[in-house]
N, C-alpha and C. Protein backbone atom coordinates (compact mmCIF):
# COMPACT_ATOMS: atom_id res chain seq x y z
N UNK A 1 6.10 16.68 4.36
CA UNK A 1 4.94 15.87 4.07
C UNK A 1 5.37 14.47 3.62
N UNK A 2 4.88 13.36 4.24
CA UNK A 2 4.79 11.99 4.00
C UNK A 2 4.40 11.94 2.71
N UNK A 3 5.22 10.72 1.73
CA UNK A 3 5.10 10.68 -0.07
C UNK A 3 4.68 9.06 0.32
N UNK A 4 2.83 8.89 0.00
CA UNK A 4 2.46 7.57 0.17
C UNK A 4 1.96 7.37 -1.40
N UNK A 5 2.45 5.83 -1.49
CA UNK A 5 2.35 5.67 -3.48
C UNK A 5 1.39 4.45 -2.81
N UNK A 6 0.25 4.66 -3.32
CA UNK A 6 -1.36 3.47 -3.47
C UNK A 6 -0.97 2.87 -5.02
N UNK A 7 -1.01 1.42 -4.76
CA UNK A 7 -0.97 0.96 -5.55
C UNK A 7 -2.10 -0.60 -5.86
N UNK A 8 -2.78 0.05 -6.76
CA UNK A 8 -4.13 -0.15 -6.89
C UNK A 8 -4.57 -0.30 -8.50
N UNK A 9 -5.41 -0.99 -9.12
CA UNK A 9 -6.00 -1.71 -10.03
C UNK A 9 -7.35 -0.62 -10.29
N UNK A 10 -7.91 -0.24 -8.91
CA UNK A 10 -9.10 0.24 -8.50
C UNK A 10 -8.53 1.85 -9.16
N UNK A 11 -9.54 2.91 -9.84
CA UNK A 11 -9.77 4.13 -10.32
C UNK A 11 -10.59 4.73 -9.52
N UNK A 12 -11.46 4.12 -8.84
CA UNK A 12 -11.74 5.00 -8.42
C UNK A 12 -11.21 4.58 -6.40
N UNK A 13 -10.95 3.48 -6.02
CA UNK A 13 -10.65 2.89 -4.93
C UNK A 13 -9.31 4.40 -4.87
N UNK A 14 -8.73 4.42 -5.92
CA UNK A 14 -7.17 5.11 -5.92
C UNK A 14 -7.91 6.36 -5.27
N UNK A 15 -8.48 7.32 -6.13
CA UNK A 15 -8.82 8.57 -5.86
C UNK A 15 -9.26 9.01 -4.18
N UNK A 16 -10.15 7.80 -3.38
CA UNK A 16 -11.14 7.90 -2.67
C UNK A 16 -9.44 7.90 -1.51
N UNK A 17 -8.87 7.03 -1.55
CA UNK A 17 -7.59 6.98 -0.62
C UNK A 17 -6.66 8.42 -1.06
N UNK A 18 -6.93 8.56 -2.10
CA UNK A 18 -6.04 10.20 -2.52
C UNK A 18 -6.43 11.32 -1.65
N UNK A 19 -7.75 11.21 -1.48
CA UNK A 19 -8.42 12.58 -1.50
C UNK A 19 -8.28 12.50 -0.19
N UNK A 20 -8.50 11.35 0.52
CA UNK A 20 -8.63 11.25 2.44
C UNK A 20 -7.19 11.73 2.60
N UNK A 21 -6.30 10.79 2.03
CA UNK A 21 -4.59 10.96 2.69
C UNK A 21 -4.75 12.57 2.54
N UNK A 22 -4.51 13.26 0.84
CA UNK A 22 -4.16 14.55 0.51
C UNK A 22 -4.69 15.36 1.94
N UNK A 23 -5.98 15.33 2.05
CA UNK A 23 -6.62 15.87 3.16
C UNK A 23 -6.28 15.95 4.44
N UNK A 24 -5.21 15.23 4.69
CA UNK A 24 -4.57 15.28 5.95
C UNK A 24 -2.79 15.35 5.89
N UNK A 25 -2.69 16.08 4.86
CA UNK A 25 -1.41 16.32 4.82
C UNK A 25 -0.27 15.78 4.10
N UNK A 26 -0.54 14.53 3.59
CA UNK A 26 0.04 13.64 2.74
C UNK A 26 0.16 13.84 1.26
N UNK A 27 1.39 13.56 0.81
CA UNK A 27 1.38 13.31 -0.81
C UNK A 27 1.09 12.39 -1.43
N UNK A 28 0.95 12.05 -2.17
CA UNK A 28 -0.18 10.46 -2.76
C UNK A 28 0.91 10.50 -4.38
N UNK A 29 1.20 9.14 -4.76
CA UNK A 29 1.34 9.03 -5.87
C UNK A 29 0.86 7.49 -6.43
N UNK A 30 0.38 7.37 -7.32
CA UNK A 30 -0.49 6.01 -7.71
C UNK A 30 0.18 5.17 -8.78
N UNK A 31 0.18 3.88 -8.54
CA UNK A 31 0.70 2.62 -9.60
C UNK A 31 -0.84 1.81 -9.92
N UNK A 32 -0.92 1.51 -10.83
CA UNK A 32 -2.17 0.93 -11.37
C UNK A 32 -1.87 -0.70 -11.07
N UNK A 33 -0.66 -1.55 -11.13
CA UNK A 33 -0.10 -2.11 -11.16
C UNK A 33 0.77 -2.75 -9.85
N UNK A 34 1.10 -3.90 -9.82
CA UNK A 34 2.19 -4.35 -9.28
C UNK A 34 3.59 -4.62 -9.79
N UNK A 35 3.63 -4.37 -11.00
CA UNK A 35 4.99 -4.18 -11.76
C UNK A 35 5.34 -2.74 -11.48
N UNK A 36 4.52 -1.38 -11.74
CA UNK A 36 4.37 -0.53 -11.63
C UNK A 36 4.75 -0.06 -10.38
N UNK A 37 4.03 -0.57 -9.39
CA UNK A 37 4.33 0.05 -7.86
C UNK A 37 5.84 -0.35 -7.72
N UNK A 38 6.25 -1.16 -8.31
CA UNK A 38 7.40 -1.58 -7.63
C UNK A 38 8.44 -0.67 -8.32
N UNK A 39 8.50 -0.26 -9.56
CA UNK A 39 9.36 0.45 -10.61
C UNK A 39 9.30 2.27 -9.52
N UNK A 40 7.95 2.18 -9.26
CA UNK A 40 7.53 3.34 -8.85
C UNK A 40 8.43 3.44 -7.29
N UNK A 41 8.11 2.35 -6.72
CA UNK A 41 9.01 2.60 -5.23
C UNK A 41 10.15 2.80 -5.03
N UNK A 42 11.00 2.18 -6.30
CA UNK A 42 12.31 1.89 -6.40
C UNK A 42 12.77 3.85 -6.58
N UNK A 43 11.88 4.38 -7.91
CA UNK A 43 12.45 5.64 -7.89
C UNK A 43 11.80 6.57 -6.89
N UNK A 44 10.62 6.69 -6.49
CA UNK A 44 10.66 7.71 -5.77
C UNK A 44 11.04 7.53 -4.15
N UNK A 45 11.08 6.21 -3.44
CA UNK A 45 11.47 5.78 -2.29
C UNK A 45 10.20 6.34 -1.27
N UNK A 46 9.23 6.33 -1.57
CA UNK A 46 8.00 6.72 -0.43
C UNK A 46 8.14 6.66 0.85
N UNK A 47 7.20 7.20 2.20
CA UNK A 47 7.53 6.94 3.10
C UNK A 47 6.51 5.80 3.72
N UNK A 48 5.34 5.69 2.54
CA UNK A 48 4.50 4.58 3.31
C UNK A 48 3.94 3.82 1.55
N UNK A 49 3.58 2.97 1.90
CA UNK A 49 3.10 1.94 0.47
C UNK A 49 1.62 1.45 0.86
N UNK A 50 0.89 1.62 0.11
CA UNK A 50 -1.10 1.17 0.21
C UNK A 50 -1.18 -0.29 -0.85
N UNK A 51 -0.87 -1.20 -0.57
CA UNK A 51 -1.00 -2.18 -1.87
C UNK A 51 -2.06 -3.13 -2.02
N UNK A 52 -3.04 -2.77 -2.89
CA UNK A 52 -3.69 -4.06 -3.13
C UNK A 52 -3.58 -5.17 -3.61
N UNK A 53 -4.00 -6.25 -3.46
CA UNK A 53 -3.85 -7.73 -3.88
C UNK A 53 -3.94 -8.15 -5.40
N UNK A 54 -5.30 -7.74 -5.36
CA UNK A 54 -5.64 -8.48 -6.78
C UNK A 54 -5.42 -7.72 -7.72
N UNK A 55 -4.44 -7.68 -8.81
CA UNK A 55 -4.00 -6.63 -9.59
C UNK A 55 -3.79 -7.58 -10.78
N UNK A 56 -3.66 -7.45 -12.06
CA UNK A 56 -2.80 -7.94 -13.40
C UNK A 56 -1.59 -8.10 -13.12
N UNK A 57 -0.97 -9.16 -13.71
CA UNK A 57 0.47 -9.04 -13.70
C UNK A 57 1.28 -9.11 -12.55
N UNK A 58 1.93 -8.56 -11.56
CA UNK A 58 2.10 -8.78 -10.74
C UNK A 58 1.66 -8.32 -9.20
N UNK A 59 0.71 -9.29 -8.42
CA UNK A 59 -0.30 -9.26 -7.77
C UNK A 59 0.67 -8.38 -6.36
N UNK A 60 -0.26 -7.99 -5.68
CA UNK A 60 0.19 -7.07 -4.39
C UNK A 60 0.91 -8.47 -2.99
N UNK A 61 0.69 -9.54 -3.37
CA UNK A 61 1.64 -10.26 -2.31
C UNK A 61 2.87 -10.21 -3.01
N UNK A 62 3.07 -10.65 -4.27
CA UNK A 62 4.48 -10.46 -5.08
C UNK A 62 5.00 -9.41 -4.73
N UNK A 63 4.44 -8.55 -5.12
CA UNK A 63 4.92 -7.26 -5.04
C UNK A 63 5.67 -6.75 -3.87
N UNK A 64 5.06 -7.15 -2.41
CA UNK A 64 5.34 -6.78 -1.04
C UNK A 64 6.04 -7.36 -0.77
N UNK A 65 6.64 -8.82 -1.09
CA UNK A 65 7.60 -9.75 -0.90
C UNK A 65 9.03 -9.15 -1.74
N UNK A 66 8.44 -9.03 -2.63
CA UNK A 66 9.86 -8.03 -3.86
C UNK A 66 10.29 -6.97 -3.50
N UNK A 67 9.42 -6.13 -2.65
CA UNK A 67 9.52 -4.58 -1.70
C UNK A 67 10.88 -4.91 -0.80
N UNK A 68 10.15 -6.26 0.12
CA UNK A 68 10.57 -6.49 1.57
C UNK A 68 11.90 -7.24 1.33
N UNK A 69 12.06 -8.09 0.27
CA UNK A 69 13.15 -8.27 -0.42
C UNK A 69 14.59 -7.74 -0.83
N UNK A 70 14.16 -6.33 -1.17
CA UNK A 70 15.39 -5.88 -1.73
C UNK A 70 15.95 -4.08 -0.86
N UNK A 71 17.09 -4.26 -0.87
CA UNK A 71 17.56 -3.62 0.50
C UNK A 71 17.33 -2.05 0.27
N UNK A 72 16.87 -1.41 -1.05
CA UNK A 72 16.68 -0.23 -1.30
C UNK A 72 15.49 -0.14 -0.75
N UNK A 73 14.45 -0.85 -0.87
CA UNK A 73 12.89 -0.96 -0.67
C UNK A 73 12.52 -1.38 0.78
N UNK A 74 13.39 -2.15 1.83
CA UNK A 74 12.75 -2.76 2.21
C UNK A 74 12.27 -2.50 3.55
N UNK A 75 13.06 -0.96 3.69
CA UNK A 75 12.34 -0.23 5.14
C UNK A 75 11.37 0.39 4.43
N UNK A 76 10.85 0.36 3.96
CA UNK A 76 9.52 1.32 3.59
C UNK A 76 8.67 0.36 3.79
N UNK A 77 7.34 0.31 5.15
CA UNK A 77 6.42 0.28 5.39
C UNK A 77 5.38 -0.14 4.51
N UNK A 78 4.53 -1.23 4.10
CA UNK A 78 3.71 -1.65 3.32
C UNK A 78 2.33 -2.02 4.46
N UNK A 79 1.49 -1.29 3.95
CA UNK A 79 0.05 -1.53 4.32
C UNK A 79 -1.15 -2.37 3.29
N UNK A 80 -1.28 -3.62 3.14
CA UNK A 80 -2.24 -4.49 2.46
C UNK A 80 -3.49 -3.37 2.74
N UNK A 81 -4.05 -2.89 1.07
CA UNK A 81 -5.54 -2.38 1.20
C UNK A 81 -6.25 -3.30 0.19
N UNK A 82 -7.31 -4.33 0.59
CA UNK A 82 -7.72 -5.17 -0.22
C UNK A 82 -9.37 -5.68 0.11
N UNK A 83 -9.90 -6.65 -0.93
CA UNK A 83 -11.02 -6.89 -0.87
C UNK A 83 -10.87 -8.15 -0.46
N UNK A 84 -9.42 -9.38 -0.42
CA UNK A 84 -9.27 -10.28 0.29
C UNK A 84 -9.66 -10.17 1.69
N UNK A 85 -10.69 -11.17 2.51
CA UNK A 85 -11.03 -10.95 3.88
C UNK A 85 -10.70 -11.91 4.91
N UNK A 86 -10.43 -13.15 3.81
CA UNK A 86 -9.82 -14.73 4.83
C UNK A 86 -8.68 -13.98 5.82
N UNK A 87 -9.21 -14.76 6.61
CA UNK A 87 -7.73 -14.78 7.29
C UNK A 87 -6.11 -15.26 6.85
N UNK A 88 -6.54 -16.22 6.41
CA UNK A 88 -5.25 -16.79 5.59
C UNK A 88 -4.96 -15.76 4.66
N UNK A 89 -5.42 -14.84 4.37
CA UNK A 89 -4.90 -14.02 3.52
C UNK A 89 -4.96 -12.65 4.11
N UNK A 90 -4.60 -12.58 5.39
CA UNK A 90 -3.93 -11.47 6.02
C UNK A 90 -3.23 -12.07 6.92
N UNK A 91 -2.94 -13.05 7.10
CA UNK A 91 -1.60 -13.91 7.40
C UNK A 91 -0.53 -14.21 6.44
N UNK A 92 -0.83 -14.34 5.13
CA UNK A 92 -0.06 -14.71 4.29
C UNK A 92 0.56 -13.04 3.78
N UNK A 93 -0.60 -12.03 4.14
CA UNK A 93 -0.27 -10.79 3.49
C UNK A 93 1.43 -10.09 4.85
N UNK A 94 0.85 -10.63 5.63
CA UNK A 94 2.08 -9.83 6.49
C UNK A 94 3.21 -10.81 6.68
N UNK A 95 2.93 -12.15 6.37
CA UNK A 95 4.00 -12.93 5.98
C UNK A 95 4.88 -12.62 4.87
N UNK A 96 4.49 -11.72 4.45
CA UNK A 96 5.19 -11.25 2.98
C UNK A 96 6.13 -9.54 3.13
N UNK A 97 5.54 -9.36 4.39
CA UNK A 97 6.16 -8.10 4.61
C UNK A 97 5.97 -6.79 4.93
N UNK A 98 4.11 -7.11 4.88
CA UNK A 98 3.11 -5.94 5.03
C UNK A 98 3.38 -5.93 6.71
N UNK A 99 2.94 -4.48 7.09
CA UNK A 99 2.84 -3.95 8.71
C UNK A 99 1.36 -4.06 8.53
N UNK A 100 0.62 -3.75 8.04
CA UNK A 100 -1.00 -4.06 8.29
C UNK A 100 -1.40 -4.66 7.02
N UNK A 101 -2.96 -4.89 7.61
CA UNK A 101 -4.12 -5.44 6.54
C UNK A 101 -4.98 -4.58 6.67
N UNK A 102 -5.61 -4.23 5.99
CA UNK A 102 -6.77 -3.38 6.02
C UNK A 102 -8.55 -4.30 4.58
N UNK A 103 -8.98 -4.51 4.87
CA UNK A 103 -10.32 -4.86 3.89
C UNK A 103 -11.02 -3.90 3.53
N UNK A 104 -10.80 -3.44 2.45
CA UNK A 104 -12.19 -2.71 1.49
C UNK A 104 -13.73 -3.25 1.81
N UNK A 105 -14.57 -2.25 1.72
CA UNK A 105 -14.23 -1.09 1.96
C UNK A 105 -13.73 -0.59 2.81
N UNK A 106 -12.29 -0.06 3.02
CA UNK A 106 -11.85 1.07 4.45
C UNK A 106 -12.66 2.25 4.67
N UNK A 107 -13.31 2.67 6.09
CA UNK A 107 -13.07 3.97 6.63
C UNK A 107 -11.98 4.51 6.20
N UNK A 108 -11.79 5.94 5.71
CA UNK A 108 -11.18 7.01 5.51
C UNK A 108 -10.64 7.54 6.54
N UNK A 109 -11.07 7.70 7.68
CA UNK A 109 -10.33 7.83 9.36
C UNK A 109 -9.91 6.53 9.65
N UNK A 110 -10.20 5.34 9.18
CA UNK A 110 -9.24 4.78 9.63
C UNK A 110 -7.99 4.21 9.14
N UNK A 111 -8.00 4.77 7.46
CA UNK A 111 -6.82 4.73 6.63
C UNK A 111 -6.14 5.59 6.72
N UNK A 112 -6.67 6.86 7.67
CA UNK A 112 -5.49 8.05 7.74
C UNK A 112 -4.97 7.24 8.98
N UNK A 113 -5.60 7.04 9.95
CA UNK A 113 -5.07 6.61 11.25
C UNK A 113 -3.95 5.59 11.05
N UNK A 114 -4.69 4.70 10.12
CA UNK A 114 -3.62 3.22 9.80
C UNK A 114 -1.86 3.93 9.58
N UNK A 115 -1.90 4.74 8.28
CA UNK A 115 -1.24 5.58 7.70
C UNK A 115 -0.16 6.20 9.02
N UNK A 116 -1.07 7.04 9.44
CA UNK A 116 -0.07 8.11 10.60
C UNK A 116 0.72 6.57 11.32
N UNK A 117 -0.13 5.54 11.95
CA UNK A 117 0.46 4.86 12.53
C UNK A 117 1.60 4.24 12.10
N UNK A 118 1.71 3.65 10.63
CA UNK A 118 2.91 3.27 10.13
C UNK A 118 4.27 4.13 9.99
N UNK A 119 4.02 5.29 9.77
CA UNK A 119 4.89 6.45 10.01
C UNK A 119 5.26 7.34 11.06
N UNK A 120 4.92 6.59 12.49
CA UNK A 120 5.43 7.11 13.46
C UNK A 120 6.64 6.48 14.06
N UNK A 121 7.41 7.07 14.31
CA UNK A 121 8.57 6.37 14.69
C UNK A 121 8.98 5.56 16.39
């Protein structure tokens, strides 16, 4: 089973992506944070990353740039899940290292789909 860590600000945004992934086979582990997700990626090494933008502290472009950055982190797959909708800011989001963008609210079929897709080889 695929170990995807959502890293998200959102309580209940977290759960609603938990319950779809869990549901299709996936393990889910959650960072509230962008300091967090990143402490979190480093130890458990996931096989896919859900990151949102707007977070405290250190925001989900930092974060994906710091992922894509460092050579333990930086094959692991990052998917932008956010309420940002500009374009410039799903240009700037995969300029940083993300494989997709996705805008809140997501379909649930299409965050599993997004998901399977990043993890196919």
């Amino acid at each position: 089973m695929a170990l995807v860590l959502i890293v998200d600000d959102s309580p209940t945004d977290v759960h609603v992506m938990q319950q779809a992934l869990e549901q299709h086979g996936f393990t889910t582990a959650a960072a509230a944070d962008g300091g967090e997700g990143l402490r979190m990626a480093r130890e458990l090494h996931p096989d896919l990353i859900l990151m949102d933008i707007v977070m405290p502290g250190v925001n989900g472009f930092q974060a994906t740039r710091e992922l894509a950055n460092d050579p333990s982190t930086r094959t692991i797959p990052v998917i932008m899940v956010t309420s940002k909708a500009q374009e410039s800011d799903r240009v700037w989001g995969l300029r940083q290292g993300a494989v997709d963008y996705l805008v809140k609210p997501v379909a649930t079929d299409q965050l599993v789909r997004k998901a399977q897709a990043a993890l196919a080889p």
